[in-house]
N, C-alpha and C. Protein backbone atom coordinates (compact mmCIF):
# COMPACT_ATOMS: atom_id res chain seq x y z
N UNK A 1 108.53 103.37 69.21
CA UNK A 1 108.87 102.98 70.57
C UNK A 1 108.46 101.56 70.89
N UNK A 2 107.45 101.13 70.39
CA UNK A 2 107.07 99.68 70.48
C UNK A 2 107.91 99.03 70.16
N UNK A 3 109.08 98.82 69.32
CA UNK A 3 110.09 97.88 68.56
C UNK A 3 110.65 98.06 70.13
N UNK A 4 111.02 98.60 70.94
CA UNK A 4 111.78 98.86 71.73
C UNK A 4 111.50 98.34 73.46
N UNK A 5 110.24 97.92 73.57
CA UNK A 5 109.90 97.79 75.18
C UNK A 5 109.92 96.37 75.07
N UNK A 6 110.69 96.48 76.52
CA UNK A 6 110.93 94.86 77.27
C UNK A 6 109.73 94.72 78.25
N UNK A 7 109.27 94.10 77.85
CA UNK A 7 107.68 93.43 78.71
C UNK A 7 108.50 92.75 80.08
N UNK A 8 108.14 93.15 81.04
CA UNK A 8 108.61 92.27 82.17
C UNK A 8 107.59 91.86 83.52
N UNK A 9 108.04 90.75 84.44
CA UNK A 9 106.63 90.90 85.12
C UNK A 9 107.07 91.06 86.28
N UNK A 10 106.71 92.24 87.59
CA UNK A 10 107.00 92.48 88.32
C UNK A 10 105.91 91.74 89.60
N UNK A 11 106.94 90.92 90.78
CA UNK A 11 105.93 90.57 92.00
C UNK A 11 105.48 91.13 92.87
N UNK A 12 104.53 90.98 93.14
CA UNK A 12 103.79 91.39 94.38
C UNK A 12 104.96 92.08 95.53
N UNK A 13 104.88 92.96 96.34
CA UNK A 13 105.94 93.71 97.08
C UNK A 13 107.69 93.78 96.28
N UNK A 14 108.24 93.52 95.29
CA UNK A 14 108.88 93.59 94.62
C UNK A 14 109.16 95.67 94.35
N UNK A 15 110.16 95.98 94.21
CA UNK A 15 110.48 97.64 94.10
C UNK A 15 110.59 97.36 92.72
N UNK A 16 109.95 98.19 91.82
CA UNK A 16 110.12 98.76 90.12
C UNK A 16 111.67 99.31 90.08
N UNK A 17 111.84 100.43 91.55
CA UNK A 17 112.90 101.27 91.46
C UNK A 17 113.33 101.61 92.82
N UNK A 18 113.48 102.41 93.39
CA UNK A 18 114.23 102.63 94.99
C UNK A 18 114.06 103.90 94.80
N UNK A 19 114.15 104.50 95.78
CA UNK A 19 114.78 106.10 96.09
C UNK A 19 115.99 106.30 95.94
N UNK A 20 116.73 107.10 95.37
CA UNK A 20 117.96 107.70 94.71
C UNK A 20 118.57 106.54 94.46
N UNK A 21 117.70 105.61 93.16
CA UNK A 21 118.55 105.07 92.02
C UNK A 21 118.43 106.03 90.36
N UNK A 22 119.28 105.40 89.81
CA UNK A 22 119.35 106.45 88.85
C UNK A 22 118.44 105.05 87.56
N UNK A 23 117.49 105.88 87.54
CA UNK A 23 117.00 105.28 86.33
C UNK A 23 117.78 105.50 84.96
N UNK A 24 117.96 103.94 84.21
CA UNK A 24 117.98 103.98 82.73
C UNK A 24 116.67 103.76 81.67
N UNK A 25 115.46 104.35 82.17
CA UNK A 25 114.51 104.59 80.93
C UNK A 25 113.33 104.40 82.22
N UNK A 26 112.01 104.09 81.41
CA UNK A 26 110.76 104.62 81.72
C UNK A 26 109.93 103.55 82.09
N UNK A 27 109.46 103.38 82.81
CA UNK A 27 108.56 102.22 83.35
C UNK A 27 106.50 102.25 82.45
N UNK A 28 106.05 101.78 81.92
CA UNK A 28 104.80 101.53 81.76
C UNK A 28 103.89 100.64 82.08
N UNK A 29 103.10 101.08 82.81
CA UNK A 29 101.92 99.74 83.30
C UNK A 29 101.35 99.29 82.49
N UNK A 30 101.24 97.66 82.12
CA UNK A 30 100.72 97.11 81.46
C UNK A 30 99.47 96.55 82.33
N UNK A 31 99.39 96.36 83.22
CA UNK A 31 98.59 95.74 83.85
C UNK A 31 98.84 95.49 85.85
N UNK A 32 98.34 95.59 86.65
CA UNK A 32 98.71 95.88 88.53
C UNK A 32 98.57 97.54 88.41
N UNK A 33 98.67 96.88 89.73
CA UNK A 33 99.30 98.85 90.79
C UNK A 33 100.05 98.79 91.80
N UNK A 34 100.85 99.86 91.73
CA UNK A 34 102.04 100.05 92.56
C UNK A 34 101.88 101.13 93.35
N UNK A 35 102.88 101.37 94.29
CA UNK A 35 102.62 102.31 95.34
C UNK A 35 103.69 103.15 95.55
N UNK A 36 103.71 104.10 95.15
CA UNK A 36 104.73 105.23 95.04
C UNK A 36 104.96 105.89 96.30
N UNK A 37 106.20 106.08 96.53
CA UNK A 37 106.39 106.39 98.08
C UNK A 37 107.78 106.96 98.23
N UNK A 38 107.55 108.30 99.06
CA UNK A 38 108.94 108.51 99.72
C UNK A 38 109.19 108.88 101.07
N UNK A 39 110.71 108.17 101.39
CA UNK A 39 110.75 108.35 103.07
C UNK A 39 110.98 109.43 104.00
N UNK A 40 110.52 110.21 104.69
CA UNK A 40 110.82 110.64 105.60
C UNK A 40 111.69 111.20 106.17
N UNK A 41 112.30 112.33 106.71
CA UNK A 41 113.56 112.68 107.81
C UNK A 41 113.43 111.68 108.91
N UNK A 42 111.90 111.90 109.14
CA UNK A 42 112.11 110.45 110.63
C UNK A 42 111.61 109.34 110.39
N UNK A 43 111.43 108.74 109.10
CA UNK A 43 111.68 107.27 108.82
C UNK A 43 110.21 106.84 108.37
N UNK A 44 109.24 107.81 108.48
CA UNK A 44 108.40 107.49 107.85
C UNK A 44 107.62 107.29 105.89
N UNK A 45 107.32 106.15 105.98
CA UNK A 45 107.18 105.94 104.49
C UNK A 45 105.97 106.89 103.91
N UNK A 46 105.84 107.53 103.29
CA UNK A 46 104.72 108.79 102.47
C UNK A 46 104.12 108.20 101.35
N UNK A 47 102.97 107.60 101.50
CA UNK A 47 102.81 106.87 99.71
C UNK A 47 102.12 108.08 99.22
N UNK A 48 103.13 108.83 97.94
CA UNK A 48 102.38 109.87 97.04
C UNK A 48 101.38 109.56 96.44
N UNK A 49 101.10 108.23 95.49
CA UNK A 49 100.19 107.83 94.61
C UNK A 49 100.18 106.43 94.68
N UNK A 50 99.30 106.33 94.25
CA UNK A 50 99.03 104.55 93.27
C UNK A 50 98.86 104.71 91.87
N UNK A 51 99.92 104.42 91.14
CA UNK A 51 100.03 104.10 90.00
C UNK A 51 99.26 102.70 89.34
N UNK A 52 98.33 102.83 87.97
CA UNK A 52 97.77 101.77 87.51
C UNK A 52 98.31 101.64 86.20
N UNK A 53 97.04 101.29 85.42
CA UNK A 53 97.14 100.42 83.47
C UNK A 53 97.06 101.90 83.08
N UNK A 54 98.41 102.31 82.46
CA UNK A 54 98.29 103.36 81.45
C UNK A 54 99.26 104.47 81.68
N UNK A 55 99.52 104.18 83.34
CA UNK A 55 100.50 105.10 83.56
C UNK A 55 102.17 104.86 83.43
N UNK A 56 102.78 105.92 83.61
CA UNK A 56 104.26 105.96 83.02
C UNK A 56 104.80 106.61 84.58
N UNK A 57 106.03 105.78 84.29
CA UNK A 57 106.59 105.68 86.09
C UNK A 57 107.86 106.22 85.67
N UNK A 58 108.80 107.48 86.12
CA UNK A 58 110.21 107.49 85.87
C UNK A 58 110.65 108.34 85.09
N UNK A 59 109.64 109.18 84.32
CA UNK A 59 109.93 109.96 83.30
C UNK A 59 110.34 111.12 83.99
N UNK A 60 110.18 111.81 85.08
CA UNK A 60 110.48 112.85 85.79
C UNK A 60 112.13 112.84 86.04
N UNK A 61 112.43 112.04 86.82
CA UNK A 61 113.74 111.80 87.12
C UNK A 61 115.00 111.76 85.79
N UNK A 62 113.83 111.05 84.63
CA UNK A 62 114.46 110.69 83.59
C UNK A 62 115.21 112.24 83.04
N UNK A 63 113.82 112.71 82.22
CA UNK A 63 114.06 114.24 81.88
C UNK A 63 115.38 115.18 82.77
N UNK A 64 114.65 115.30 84.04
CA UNK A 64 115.94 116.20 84.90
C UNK A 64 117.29 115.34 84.98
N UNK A 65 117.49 114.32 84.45
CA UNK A 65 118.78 113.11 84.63
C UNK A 65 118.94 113.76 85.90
N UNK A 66 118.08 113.20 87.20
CA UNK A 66 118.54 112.86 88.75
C UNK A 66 117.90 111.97 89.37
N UNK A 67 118.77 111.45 90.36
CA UNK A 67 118.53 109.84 90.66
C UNK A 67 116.87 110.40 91.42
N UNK A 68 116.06 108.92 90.82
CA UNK A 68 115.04 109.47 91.44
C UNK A 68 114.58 109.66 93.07
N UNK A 69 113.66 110.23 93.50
CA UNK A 69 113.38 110.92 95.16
C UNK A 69 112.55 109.95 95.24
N UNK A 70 111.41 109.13 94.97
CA UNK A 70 110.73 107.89 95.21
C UNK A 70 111.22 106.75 95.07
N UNK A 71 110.13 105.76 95.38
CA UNK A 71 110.18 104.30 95.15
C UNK A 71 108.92 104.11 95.19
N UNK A 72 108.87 102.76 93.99
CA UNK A 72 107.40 102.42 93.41
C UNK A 72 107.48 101.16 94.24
N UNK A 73 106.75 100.37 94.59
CA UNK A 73 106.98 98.69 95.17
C UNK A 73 105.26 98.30 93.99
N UNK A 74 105.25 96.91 94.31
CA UNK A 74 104.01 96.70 93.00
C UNK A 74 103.37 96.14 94.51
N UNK A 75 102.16 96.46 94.32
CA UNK A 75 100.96 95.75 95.64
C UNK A 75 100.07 94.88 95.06
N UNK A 76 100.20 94.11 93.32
CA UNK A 76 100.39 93.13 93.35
C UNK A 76 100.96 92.38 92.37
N UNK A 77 101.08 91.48 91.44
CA UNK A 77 101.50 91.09 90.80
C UNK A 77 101.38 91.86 89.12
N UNK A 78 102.34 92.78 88.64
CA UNK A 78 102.07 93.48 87.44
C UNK A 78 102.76 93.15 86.23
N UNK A 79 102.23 93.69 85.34
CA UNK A 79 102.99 93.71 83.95
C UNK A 79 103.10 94.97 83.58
N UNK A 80 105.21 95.33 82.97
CA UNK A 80 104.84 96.33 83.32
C UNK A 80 106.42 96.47 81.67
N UNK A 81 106.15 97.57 80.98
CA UNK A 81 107.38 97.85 79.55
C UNK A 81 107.53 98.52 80.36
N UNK A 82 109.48 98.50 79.37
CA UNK A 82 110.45 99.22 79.92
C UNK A 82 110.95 99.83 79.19
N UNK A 83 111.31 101.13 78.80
CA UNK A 83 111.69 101.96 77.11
C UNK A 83 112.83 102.42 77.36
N UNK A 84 113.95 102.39 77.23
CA UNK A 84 115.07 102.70 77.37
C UNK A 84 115.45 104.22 77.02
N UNK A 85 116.04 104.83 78.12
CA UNK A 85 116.41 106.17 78.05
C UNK A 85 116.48 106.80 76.83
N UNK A 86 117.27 106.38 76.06
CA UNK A 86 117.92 106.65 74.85
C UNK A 86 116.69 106.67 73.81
N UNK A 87 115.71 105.83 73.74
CA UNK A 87 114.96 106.13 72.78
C UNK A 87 113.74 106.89 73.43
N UNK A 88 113.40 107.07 74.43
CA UNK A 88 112.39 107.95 75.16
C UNK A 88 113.03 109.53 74.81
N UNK A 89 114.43 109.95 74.89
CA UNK A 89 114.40 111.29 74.88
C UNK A 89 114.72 111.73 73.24
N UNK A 90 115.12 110.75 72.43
CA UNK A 90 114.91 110.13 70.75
C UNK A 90 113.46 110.63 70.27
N UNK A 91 112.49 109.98 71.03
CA UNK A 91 111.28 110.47 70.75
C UNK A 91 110.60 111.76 71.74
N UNK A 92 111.10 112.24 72.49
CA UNK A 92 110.70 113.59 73.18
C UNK A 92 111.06 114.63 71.87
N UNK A 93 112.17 114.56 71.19
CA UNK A 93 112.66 115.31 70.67
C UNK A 93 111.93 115.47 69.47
N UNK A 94 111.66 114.36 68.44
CA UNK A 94 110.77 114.34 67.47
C UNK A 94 109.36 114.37 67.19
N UNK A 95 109.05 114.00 68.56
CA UNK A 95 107.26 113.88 68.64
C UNK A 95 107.04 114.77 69.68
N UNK A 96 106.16 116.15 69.20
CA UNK A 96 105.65 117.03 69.63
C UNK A 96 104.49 116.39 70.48
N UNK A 97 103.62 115.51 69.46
CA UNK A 97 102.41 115.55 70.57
C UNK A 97 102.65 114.17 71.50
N UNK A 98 104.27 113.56 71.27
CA UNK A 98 104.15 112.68 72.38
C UNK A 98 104.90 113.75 73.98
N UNK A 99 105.81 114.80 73.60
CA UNK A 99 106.43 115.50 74.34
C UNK A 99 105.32 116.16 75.56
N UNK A 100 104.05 116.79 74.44
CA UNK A 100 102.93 117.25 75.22
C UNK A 100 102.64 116.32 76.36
N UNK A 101 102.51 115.04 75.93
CA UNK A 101 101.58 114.04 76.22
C UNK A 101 102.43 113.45 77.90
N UNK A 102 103.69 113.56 77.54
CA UNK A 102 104.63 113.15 78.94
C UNK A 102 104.65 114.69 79.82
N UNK A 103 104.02 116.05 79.21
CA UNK A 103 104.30 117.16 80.14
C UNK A 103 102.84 117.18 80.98
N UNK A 104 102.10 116.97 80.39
CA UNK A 104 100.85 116.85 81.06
C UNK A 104 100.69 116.04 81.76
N UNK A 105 101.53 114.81 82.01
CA UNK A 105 101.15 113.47 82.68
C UNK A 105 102.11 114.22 83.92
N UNK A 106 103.56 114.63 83.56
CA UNK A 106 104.17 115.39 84.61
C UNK A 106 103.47 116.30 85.74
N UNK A 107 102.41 117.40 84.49
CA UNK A 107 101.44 118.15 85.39
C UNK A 107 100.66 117.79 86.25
N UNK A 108 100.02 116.50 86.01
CA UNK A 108 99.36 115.99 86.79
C UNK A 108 99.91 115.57 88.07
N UNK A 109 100.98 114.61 87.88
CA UNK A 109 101.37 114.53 89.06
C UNK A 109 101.98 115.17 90.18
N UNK A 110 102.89 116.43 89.47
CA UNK A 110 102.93 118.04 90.06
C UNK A 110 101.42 118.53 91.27
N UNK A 111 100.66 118.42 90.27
CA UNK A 111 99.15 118.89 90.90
C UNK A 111 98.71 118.10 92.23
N UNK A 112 98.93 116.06 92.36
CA UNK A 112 98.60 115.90 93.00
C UNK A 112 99.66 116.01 93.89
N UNK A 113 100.70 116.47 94.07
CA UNK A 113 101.78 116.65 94.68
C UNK A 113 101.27 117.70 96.05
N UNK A 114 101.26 118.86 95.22
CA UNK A 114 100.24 120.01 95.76
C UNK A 114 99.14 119.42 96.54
N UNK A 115 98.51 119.15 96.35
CA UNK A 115 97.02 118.26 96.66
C UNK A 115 97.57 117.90 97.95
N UNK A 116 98.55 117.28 97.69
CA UNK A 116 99.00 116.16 99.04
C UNK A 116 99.46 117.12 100.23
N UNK A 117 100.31 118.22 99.95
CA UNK A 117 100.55 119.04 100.79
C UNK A 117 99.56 119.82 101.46
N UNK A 118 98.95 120.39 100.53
CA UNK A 118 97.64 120.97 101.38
C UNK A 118 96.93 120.53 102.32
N UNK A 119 96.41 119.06 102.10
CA UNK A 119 95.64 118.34 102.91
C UNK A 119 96.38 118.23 104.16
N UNK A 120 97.69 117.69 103.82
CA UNK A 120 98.62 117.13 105.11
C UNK A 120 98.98 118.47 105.70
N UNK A 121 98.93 120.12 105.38
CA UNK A 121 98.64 120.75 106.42
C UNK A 121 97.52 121.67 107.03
N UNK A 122 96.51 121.41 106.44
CA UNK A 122 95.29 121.76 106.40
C UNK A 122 94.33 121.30 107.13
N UNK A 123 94.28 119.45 106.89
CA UNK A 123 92.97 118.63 107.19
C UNK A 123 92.79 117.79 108.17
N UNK A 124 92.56 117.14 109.07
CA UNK A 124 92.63 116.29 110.28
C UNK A 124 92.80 114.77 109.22
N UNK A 125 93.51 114.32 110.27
CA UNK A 125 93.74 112.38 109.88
C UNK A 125 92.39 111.93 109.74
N UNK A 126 91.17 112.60 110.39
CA UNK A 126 90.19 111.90 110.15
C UNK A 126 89.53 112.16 108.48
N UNK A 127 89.62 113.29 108.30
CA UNK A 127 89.24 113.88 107.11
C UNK A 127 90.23 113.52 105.97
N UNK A 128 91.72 113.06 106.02
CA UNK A 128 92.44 112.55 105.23
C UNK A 128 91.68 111.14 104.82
N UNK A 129 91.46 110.48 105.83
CA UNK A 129 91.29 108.91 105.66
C UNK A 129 89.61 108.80 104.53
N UNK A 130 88.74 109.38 105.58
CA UNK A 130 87.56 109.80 104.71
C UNK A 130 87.59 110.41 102.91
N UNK A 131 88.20 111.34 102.82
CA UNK A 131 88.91 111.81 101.91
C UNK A 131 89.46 110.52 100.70
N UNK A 132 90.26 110.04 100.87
CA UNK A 132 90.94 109.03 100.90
C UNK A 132 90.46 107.40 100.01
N UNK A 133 89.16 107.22 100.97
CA UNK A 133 88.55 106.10 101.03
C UNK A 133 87.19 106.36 99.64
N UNK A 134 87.15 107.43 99.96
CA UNK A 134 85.80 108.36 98.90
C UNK A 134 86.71 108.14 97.44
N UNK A 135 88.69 108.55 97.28
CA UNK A 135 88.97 108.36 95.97
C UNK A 135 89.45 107.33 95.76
N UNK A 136 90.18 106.33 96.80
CA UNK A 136 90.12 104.86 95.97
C UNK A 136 88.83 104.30 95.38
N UNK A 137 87.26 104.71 95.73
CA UNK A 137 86.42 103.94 95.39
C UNK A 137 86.29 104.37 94.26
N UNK A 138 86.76 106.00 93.84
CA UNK A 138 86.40 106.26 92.68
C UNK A 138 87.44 105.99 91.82
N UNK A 139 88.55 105.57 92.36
CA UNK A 139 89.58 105.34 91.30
C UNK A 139 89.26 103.89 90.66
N UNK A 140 89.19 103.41 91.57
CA UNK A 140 89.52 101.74 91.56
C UNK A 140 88.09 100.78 91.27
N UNK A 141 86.90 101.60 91.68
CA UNK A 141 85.56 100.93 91.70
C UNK A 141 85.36 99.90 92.56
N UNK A 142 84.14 99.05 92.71
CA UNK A 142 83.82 97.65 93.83
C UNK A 142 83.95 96.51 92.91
N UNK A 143 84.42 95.57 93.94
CA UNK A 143 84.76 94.47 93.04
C UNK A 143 83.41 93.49 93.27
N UNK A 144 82.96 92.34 93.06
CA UNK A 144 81.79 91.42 93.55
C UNK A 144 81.00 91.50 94.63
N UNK A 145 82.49 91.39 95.64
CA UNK A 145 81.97 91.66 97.17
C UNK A 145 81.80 93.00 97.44
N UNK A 146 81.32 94.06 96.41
CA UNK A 146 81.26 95.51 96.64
C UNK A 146 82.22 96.32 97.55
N UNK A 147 83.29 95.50 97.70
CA UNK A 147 84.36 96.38 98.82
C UNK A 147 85.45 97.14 97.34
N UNK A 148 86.14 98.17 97.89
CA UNK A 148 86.97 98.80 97.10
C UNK A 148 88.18 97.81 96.56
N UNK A 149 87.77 97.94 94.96
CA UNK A 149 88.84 97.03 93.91
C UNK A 149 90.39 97.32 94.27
N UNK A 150 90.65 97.40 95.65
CA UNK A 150 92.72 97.36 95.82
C UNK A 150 92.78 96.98 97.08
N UNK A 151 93.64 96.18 97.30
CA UNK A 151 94.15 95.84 98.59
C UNK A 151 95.33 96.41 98.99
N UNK A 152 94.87 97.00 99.89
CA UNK A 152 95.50 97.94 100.65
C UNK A 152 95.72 97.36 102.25
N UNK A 153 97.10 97.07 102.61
CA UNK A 153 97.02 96.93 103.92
C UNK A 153 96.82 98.38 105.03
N UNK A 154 96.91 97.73 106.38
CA UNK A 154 96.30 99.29 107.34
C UNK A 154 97.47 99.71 107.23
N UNK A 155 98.84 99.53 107.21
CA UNK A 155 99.57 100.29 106.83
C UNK A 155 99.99 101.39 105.64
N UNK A 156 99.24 100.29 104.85
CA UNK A 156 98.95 101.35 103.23
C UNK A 156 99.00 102.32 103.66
N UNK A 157 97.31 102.40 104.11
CA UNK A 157 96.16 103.52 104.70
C UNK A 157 96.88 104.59 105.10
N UNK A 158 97.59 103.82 106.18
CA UNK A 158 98.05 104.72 107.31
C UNK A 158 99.52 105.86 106.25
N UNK A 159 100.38 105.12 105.72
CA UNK A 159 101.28 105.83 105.36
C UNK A 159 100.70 106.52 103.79
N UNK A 160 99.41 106.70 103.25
CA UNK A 160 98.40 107.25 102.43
C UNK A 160 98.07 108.83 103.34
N UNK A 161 97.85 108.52 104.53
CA UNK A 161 96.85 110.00 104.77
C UNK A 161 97.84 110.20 105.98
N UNK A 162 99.15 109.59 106.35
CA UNK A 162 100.23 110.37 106.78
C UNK A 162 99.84 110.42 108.66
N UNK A 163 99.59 109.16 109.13
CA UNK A 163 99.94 108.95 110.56
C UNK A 163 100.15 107.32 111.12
N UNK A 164 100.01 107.29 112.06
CA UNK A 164 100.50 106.22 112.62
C UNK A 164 99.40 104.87 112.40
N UNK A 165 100.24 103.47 112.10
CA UNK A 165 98.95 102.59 111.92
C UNK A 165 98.15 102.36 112.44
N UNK A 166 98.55 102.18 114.05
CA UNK A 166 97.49 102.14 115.22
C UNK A 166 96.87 103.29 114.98
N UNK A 167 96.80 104.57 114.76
CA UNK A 167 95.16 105.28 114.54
C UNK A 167 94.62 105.41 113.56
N UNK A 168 94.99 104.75 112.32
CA UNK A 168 94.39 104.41 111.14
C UNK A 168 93.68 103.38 111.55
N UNK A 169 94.11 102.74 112.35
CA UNK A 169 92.98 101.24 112.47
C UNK A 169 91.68 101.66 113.66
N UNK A 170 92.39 102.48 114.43
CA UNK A 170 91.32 103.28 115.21
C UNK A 170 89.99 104.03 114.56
N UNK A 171 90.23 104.71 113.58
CA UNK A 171 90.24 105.43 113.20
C UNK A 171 88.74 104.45 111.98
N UNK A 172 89.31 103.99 111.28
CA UNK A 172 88.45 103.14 110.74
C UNK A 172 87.52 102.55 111.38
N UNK A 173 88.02 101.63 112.70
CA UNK A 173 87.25 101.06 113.61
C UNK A 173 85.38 102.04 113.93
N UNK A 174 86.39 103.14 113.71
CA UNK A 174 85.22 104.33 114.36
C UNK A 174 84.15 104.57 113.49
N UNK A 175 84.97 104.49 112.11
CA UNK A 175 83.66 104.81 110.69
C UNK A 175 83.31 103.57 111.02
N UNK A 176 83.55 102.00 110.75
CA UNK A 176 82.48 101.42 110.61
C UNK A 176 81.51 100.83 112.18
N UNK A 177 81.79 101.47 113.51
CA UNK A 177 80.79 101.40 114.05
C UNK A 177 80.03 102.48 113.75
N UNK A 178 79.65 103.23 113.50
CA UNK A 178 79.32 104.16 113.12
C UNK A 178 78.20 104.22 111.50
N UNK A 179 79.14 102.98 111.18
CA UNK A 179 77.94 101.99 110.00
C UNK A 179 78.17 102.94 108.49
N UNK A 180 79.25 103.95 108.71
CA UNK A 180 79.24 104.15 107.69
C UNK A 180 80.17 103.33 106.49
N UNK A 181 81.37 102.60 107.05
CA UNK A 181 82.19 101.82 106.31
C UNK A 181 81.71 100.16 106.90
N UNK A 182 82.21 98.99 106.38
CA UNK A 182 81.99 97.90 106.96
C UNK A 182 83.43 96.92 106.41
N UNK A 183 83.96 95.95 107.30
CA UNK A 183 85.10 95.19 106.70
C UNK A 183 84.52 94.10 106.14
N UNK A 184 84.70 93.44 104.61
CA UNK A 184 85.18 91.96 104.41
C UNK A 184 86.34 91.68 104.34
N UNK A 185 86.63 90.66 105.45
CA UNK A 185 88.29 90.22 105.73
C UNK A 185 88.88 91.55 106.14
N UNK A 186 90.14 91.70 105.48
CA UNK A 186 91.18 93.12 105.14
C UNK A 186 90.39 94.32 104.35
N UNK A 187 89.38 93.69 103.42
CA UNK A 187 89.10 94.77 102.08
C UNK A 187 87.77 95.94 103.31
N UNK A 188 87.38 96.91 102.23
CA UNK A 188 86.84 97.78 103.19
C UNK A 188 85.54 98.24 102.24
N UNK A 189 84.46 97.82 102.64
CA UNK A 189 83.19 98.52 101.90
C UNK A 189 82.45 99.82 102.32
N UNK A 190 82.42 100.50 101.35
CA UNK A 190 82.00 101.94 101.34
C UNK A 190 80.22 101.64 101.67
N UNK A 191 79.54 101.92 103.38
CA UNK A 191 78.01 102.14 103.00
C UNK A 191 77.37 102.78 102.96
N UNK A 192 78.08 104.20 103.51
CA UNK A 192 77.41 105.90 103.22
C UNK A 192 78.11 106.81 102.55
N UNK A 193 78.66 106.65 101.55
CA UNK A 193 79.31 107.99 101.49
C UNK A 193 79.01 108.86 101.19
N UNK A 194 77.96 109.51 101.75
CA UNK A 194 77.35 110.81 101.72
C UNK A 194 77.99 111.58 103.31
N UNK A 195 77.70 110.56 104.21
CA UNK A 195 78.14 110.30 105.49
C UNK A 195 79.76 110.64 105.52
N UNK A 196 80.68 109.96 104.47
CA UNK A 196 81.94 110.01 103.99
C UNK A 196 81.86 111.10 104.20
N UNK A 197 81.30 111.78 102.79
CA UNK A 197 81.98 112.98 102.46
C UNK A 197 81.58 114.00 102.95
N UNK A 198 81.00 114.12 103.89
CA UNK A 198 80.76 115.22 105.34
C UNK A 198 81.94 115.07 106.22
N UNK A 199 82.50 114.26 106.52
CA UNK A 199 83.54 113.82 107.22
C UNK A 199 84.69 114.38 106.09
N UNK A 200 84.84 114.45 105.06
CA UNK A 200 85.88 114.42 104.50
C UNK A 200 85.91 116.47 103.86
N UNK A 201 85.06 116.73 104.61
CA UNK A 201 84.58 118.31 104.38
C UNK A 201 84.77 119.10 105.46
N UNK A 202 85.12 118.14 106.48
CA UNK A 202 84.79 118.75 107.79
C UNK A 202 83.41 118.89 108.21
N UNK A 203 82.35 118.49 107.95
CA UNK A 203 81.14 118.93 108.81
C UNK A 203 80.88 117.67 109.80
């Protein structure tokens, strides 16, 4: 498959793909993160995931050949191979433990699929955001200025834990008087999360 990927570099807010385009092959992160997202009956944008270095974008749609139900946009500047249909389902067919290897990555994202539903009818916006803020730090880690390694605008946020921007910014406002979060600039530093994750438990 390596003889085969076109290295390309995708910009900052730039789409990988759209919602119901029909992909011709498989996207791989070489390097950024993107923001996977789908829209709404009433127009709201849903970001399912953030995709990083390692993951594979497109293979779902690919397999079922239907135009895909998301759109990736890059949040910031990435590098990212491109494997062409034809030799991705070339090698599904011959490589057992690469076949495993794309069903499990499927499972996963199946799982957080689930994940996402539950919360969004289960958990309060406050406990989403908390929630939320607890796994970018663990996804992504602190960068110098100890704030969480992704920039995320309040809209991110907001279309992440599924309400309106104005009470995502409320909403934040509230954790860090409260001293448990604090802002540099846009970025957002984690200073209790013990505090977090009581909030993100409901207590």
């Amino acid at each position: 498959m390596s003889n085969c990927k076109t290295s390309k570099t995708i910009k900052k807010g730039e789409a990988l793909f759209e919602e119901g385009e029909r992909l011709k092959g498989v996207f791989c992160i070489k390097d950024g993160i993107c923001k996977v997202s789908k829209m709404s009956e009433n127009g709201r944008n849903q970001i399912i995931s953030l995709v990083t270095k390692g993951d594979l974008l497109g293979e779902r749609s690919l397999i079922s050949d239907e135009a895909s139900n998301l759109k990736a946009v890059a949040l910031n500047d990435m590098q990212v191979c491109f494997i062409p249909k034809e030799e991705i389902l070339k090698d599904l067919s011959k490589n057992p433990t690469f076949s495993m290897s794309v069903l499990k990555d499927m499972a996963q994202t199946l799982k957080q699929a689930d994940n996402v539903i539950v919360d969004m009818a289960q958990k309060t916006v406050k406990q989403r955001l908390a929630e939320t803020l607890l796994n970018l730090h663990s996804k992504f880690g602190t960068n110098a200025e100890n704030t969480i390694d992704v920039h995320l605008s309040r809209e991110d946020i907001a279309n992440i834990i599924g309400t309106a921007t104005e009470s995502a910014i409320r909403l934040l406002s509230d954790l860090k008087k409260k001293k448990i979060i604090e802002f540099k600039g846009k970025d957002i530093s984690i200073l209790d999360s013990n505090e977090l994750d009581k909030i993100a438990q409901g207590f």
